[in-house]
Protein backbone atom coordinates (compact mmCIF):
# COMPACT_ATOMS: atom_id res chain seq x y z
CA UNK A 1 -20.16 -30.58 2.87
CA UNK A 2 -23.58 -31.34 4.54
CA UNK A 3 -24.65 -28.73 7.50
CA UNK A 4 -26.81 -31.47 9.81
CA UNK A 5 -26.31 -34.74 10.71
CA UNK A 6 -29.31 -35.81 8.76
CA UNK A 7 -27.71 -34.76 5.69
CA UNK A 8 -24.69 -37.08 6.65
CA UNK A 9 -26.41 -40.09 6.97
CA UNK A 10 -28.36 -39.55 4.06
CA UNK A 11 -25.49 -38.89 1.63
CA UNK A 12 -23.21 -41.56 -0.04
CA UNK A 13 -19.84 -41.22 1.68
CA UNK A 14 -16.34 -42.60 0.75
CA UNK A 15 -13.92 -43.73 3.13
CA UNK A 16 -11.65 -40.55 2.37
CA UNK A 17 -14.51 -38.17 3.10
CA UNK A 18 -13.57 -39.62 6.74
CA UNK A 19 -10.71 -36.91 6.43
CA UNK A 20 -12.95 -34.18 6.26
CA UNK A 21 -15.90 -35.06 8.16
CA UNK A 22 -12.87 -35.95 11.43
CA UNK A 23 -10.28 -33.38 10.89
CA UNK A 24 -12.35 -30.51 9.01
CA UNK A 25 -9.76 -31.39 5.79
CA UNK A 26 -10.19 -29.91 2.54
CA UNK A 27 -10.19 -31.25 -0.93
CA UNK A 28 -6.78 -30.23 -2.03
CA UNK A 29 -5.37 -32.08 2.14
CA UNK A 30 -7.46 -35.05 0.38
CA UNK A 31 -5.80 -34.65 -2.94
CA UNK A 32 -2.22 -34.29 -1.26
CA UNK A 33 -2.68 -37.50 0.70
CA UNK A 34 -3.93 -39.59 -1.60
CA UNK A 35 0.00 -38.64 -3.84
CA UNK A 36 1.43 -39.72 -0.16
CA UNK A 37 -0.02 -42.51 -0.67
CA UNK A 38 0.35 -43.64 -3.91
CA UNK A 39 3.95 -43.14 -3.81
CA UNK A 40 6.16 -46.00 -2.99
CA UNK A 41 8.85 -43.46 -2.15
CA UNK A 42 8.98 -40.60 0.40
CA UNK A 43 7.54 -37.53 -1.09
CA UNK A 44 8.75 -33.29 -0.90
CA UNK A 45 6.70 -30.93 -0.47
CA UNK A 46 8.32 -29.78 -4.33
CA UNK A 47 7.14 -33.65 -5.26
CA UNK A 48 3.35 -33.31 -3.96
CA UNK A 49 3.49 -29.34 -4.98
CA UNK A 50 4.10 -30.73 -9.06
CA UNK A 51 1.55 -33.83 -8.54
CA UNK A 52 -1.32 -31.52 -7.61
CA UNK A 53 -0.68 -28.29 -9.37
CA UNK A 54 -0.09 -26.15 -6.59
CA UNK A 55 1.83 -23.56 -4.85
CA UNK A 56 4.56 -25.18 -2.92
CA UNK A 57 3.04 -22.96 0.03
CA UNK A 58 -0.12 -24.33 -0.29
CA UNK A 59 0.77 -28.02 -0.31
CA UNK A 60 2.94 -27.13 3.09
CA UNK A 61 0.37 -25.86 4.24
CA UNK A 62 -2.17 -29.02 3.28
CA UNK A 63 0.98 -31.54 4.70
CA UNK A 64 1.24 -29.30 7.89
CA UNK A 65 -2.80 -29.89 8.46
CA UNK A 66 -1.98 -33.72 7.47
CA UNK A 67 0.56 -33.82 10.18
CA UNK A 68 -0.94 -32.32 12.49
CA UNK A 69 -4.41 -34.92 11.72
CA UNK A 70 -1.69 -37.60 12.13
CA UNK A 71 -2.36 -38.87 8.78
CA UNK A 72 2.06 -37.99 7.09
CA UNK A 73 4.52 -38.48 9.10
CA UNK A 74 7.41 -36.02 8.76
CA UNK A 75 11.21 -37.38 8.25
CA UNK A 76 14.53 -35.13 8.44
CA UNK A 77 16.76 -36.16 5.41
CA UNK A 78 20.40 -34.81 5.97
CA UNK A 79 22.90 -34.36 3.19
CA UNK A 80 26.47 -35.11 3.78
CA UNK A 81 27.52 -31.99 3.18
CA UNK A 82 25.22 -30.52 5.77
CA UNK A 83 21.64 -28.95 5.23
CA UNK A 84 18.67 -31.06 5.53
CA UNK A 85 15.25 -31.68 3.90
CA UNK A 86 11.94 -32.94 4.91
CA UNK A 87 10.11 -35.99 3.43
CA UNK A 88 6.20 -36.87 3.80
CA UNK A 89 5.05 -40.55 3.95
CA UNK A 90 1.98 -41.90 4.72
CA UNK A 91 1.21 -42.28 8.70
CA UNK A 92 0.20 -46.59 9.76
CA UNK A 93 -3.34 -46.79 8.35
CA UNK A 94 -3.97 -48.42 11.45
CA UNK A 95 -3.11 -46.13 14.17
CA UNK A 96 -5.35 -43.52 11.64
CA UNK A 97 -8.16 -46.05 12.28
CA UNK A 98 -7.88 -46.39 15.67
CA UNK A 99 -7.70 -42.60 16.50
CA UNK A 100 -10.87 -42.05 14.21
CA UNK A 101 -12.66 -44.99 16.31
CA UNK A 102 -11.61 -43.62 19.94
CA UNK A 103 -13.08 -39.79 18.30
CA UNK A 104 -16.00 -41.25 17.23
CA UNK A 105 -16.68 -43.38 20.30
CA UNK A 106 -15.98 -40.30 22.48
CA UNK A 107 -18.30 -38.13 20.01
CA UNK A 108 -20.78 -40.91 20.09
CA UNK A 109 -21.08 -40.70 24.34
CA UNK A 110 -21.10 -37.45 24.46
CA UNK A 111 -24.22 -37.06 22.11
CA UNK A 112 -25.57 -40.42 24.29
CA UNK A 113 -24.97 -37.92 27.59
CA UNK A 114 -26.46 -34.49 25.21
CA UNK A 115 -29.95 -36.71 24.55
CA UNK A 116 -30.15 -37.56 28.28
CA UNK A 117 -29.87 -33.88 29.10
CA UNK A 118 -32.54 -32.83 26.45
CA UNK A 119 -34.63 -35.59 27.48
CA UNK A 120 -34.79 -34.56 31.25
CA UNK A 121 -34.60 -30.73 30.15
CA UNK A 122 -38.24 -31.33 27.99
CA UNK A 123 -39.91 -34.35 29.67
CA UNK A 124 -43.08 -32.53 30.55
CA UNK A 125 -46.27 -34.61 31.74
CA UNK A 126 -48.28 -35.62 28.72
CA UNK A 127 -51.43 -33.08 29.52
CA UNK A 128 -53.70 -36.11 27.75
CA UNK A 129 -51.81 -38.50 30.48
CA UNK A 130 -53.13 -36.60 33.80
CA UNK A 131 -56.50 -37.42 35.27
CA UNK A 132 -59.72 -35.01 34.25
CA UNK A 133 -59.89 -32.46 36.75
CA UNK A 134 -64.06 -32.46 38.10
């Protein structure tokens, strides 16, 4: 993951790496989406565990992060019998796009407002500017 900002634009980016460079998301969160995803059916966390190799505890832990990023959404399955389980789909690809614009709009004014304060913090008279003194 690049450290500065000049790194970011510099670097070839996918539209995925828009989960980490947002939410702080990790490869495997990327991995565990992208089986969401693909699936035409609602996925376990047993069913994304087997798909990615992992520790069931580690892919709940990857879908919680997902959740919480708004990018699964979470469904209650009940069984007749009683009990329950929990299913991950994919969240509206829209409403993921729209969050990331209104974050990056609000990141983008607050480094508009962040340059205005560094500018007035460091605008010092240009010594070559001011008249010789005699």
């Amino acid at each position: 993951m690049p450290d500065a900002m000049v790194e970011y634009l510099h670097s070839d980016m996918e539209c995925e790496g828009l989960l980490e460079c947002f939410h702080g998301l990790t490869d495997l969160d990327r991995e565990c989406f992208a089986v969401v995803v693909g699936s035409d059916a609602a996925l376990t966390v047993d069913d994304v565990a087997a798909e990615v190799d992992r520790e069931r505890s580690t892919v709940y832990r990857s879908l919680q992060r997902l959740l919480t990023a708004g990018f699964v959404r979470k469904e209650q399955i009940n069984y007749e019998q009683g009990g329950y389980y929990h299913v991950f789909r994919p969240a509206d690809p829209d409403a993921i796009a729209d969050e990331m614009q209104r974050m990056l709009n609000d990141w983008y004014a607050k480094m508009g407002q962040l340059i205005g304060e560094f500018r007035e913090k460091y605008d010092v008279a240009d010594p070559e500017a001011t008249p010789a003194e005699g």
